[in-house]
PDB file of N, CA and C in Angstrom:
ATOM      1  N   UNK A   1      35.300 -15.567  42.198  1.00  0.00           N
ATOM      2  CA  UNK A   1      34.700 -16.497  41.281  1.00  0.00           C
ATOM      3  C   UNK A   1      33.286 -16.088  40.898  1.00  0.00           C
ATOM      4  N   UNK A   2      32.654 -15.462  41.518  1.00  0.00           N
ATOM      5  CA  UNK A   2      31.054 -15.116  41.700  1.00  0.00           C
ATOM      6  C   UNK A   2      31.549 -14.013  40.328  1.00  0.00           C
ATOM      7  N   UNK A   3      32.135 -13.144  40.636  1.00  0.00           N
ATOM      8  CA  UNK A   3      32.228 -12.285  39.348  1.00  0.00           C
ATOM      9  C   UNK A   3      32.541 -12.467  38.187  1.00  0.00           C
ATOM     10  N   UNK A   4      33.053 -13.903  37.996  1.00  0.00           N
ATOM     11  CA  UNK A   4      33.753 -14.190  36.862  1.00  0.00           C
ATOM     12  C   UNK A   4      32.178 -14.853  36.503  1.00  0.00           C
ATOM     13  N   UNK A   5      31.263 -15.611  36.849  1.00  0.00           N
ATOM     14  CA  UNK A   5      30.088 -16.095  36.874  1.00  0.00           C
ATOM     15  C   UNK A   5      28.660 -15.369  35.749  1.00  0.00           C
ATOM     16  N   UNK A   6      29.303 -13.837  36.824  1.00  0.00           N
ATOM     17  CA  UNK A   6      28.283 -12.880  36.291  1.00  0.00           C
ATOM     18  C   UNK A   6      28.547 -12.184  34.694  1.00  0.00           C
ATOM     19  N   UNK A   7      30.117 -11.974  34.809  1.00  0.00           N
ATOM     20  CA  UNK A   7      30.688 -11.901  33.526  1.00  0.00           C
ATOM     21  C   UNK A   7      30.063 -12.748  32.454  1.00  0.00           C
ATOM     22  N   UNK A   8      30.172 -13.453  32.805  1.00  0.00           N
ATOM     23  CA  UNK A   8      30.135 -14.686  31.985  1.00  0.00           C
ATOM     24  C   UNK A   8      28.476 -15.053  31.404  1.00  0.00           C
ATOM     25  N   UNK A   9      27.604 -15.087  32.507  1.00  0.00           N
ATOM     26  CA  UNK A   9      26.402 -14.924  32.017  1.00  0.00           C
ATOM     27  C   UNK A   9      26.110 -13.683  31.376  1.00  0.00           C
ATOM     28  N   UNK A  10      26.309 -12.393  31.286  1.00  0.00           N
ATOM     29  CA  UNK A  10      26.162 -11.241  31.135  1.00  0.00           C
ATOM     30  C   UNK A  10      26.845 -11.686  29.054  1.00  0.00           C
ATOM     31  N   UNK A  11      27.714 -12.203  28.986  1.00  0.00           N
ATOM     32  CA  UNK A  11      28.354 -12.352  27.967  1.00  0.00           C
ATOM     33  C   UNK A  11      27.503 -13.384  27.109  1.00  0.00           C
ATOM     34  N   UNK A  12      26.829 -14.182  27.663  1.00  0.00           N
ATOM     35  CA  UNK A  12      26.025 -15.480  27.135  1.00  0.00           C
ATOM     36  C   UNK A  12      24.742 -14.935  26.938  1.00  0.00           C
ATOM     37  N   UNK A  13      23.961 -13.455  27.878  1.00  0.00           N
ATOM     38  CA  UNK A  13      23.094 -13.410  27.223  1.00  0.00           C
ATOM     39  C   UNK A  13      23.553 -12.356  26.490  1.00  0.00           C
ATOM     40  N   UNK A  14      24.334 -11.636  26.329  1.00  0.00           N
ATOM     41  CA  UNK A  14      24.512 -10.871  24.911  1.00  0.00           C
ATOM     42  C   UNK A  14      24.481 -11.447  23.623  1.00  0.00           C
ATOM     43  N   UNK A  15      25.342 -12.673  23.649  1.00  0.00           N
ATOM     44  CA  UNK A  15      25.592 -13.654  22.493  1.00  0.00           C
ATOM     45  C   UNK A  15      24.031 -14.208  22.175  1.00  0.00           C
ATOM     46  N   UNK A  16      23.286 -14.184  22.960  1.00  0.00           N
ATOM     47  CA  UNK A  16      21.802 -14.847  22.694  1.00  0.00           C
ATOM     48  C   UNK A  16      20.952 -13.251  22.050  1.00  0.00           C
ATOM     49  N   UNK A  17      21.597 -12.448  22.339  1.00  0.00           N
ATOM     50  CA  UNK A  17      20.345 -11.221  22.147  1.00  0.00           C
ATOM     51  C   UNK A  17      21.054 -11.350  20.408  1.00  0.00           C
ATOM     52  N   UNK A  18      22.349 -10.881  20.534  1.00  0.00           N
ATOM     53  CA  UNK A  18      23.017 -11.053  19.141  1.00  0.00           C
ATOM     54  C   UNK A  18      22.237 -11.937  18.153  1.00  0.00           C
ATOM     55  N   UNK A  19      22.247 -13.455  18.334  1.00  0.00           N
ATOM     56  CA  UNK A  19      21.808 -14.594  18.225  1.00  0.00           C
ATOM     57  C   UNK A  19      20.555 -14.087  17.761  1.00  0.00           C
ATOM     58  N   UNK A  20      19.928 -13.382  18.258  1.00  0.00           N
ATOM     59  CA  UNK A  20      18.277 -13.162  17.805  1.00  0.00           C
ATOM     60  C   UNK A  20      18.233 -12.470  16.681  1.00  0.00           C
ATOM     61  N   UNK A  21      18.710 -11.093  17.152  1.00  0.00           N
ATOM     62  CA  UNK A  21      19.038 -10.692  15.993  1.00  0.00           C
ATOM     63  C   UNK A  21      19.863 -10.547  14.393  1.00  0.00           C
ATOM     64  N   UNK A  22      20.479 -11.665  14.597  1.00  0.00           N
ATOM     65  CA  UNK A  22      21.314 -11.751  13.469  1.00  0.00           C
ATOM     66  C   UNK A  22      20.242 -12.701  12.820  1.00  0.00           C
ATOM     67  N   UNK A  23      19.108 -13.813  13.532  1.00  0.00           N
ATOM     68  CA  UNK A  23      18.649 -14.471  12.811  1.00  0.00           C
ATOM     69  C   UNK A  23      17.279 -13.430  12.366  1.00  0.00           C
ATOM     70  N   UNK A  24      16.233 -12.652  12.994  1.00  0.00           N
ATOM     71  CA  UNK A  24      15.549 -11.646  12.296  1.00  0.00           C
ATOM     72  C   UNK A  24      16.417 -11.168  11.342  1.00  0.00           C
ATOM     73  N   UNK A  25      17.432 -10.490  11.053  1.00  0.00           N
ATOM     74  CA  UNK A  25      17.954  -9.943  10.350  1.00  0.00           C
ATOM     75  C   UNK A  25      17.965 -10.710   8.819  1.00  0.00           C
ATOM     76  N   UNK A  26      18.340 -11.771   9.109  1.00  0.00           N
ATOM     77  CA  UNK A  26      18.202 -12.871   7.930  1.00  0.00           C
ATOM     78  C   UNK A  26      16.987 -13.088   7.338  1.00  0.00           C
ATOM     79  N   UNK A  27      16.132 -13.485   8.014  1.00  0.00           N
ATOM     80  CA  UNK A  27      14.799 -13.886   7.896  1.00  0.00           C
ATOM     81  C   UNK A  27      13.972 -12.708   7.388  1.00  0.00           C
ATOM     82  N   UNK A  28      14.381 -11.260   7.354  1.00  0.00           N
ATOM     83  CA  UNK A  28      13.926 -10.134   6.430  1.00  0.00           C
ATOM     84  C   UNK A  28      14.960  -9.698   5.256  1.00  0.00           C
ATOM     85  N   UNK A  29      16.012 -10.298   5.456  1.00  0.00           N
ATOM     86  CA  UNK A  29      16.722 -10.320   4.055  1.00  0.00           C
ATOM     87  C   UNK A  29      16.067 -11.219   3.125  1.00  0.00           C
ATOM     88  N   UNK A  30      15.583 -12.231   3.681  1.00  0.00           N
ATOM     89  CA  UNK A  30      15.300 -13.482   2.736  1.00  0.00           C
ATOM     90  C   UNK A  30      14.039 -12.712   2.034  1.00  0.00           C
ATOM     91  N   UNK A  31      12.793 -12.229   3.273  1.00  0.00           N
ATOM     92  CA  UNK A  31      11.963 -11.922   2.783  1.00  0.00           C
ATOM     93  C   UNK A  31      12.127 -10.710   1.507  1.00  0.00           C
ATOM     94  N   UNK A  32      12.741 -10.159   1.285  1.00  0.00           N
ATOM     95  CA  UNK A  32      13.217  -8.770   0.926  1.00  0.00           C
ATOM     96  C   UNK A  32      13.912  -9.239  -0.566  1.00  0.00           C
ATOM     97  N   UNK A  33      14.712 -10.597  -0.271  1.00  0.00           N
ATOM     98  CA  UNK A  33      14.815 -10.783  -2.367  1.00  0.00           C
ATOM     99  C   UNK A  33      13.347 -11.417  -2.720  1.00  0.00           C
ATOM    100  N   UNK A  34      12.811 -12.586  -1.746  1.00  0.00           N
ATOM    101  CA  UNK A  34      11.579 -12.832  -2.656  1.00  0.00           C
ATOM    102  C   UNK A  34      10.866 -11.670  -3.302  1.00  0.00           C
ATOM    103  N   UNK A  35      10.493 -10.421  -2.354  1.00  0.00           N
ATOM    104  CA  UNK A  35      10.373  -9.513  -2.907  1.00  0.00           C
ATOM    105  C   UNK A  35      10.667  -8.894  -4.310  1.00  0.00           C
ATOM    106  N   UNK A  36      12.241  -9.289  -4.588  1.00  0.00           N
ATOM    107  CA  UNK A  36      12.586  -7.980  -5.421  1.00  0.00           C
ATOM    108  C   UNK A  36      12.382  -9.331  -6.786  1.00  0.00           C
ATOM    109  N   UNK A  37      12.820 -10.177  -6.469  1.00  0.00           N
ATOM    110  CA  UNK A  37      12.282 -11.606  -7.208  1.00  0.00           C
ATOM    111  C   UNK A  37      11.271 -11.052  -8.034  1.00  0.00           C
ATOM    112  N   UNK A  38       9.928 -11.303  -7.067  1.00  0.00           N
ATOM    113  CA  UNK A  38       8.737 -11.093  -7.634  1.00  0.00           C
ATOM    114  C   UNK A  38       8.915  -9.552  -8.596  1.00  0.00           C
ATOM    115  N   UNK A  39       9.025  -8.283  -7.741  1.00  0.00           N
ATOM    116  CA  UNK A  39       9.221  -7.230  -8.800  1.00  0.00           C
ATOM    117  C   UNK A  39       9.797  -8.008 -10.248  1.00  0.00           C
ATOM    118  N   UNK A  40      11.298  -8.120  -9.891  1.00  0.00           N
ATOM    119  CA  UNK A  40      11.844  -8.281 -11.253  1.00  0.00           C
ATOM    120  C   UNK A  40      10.590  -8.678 -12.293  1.00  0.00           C
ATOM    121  N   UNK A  41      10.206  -9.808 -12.179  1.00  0.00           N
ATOM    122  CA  UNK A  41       9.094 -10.431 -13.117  1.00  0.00           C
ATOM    123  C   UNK A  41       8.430 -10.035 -13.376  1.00  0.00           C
ATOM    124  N   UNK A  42       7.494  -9.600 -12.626  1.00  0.00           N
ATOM    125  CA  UNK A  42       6.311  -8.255 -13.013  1.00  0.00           C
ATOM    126  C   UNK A  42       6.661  -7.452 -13.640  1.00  0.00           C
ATOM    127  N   UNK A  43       8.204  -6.907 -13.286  1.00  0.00           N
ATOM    128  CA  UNK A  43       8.667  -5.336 -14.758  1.00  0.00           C
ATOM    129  C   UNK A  43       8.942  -6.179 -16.118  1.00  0.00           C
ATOM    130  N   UNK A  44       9.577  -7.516 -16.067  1.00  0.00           N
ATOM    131  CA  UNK A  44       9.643  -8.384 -17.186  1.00  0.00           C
ATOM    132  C   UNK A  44       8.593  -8.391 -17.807  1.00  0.00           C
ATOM    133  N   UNK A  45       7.571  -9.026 -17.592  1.00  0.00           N
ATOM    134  CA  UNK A  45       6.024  -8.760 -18.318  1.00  0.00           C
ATOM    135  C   UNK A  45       5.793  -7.608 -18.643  1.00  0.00           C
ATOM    136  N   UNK A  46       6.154  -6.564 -17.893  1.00  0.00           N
ATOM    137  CA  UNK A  46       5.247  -5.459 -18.007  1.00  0.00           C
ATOM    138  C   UNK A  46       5.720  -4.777 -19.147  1.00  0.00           C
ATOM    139  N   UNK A  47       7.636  -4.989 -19.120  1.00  0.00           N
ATOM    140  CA  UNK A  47       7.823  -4.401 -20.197  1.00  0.00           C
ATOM    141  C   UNK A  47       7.976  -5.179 -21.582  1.00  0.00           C
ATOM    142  N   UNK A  48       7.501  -6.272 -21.803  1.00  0.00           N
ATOM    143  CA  UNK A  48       6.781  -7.425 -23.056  1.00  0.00           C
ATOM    144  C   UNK A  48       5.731  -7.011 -22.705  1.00  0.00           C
ATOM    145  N   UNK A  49       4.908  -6.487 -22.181  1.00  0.00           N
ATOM    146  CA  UNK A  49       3.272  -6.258 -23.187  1.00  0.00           C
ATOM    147  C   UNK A  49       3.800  -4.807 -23.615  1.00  0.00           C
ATOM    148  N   UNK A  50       4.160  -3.961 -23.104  1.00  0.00           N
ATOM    149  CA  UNK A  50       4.417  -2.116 -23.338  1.00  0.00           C
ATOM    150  C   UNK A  50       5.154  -2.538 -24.350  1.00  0.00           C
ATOM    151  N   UNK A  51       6.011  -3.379 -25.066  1.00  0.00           N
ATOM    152  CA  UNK A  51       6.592  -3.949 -26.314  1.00  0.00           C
ATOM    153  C   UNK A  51       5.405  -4.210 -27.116  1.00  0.00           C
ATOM    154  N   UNK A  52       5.039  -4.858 -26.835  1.00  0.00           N
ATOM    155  CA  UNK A  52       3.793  -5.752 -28.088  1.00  0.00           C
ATOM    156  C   UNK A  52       2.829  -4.639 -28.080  1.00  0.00           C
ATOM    157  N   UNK A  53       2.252  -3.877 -27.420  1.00  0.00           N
ATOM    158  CA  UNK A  53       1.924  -2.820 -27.668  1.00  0.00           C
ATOM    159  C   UNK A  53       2.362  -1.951 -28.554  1.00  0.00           C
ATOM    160  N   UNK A  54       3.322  -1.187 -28.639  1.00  0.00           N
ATOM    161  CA  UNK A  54       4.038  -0.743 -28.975  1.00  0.00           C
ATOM    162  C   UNK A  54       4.421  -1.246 -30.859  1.00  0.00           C
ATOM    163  N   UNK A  55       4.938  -2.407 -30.621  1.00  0.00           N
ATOM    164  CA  UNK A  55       5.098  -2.878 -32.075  1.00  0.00           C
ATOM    165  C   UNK A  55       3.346  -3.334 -32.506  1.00  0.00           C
ATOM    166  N   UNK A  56       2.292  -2.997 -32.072  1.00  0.00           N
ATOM    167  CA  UNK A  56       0.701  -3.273 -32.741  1.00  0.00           C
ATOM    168  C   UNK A  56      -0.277  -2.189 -32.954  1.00  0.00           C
ATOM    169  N   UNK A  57       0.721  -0.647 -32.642  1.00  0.00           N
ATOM    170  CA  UNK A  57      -0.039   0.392 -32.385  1.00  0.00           C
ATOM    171  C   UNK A  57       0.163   1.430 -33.933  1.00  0.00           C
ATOM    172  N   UNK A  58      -0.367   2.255 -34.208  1.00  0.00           N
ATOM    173  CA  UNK A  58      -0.102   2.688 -35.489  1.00  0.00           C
ATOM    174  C   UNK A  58       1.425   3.340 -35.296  1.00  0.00           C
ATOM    175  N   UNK A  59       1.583   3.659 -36.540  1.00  0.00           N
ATOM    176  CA  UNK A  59       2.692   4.577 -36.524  1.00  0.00           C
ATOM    177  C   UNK A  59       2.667   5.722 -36.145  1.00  0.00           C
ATOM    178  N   UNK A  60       3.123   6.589 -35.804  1.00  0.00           N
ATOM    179  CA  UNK A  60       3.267   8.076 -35.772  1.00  0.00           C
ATOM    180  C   UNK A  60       2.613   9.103 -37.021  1.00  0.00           C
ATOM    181  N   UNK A  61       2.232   9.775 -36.835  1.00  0.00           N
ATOM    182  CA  UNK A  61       2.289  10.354 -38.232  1.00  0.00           C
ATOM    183  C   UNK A  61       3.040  11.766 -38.823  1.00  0.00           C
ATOM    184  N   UNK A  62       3.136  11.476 -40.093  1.00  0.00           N
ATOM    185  CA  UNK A  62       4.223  11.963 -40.437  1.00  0.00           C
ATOM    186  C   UNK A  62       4.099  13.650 -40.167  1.00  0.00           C
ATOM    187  N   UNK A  63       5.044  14.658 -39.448  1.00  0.00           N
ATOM    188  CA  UNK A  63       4.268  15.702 -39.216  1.00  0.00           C
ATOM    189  C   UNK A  63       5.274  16.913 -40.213  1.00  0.00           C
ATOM    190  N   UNK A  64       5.020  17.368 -41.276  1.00  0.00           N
ATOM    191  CA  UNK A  64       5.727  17.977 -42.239  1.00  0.00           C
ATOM    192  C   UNK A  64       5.558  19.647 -42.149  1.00  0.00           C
ATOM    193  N   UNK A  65       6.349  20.207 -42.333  1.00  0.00           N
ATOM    194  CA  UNK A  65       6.647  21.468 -41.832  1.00  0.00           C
ATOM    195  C   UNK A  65       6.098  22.542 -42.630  1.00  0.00           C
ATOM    196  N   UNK A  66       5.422  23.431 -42.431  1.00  0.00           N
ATOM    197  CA  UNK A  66       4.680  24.462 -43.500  1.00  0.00           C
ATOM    198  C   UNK A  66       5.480  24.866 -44.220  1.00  0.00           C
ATOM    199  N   UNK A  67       5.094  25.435 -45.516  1.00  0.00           N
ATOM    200  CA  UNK A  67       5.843  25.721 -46.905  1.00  0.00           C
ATOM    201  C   UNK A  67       6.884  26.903 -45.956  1.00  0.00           C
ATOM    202  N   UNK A  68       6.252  28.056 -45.422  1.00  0.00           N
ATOM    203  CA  UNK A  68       6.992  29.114 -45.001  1.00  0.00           C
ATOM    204  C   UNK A  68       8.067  28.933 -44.272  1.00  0.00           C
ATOM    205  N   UNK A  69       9.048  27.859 -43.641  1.00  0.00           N
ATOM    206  CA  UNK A  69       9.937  27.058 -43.211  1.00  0.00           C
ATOM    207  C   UNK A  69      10.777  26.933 -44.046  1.00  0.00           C
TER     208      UNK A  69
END
């Protein structure tokens, strides 16, 4: 019976080490979309001003090829 005891605790604290880590594990997933969250938005803006830029900047100019061409 003593061995079945030790089993048994041996099994309960595995399930607790598990237990720990499955909840860290979570708790840096979570952190990890706020993350990509925030990115997303920041490239959203970033790429609406590099737009409005873009459509407020001159044109190109026209670059035409020498007569000898």
């Amino acid at each position: 019976m003593q061995e079945t005891d030790k089993i048994t605790d041996s099994i309960e604290e595995m399930l607790a080490y598990h237990e720990k880590t499955i909840e860290d594990l979570s708790a840096q997933l979570a952190k990890q979309w706020d993350l990509i969250a925030t990115m997303e938005n920041r490239i959203t803006i970033l790429t609406k001003r590099f737009a409005s830029l873009e459509e407020n900047s001159l044109p190109a100019p026209h670059i035409a090829k020498p007569p000898h061409f």
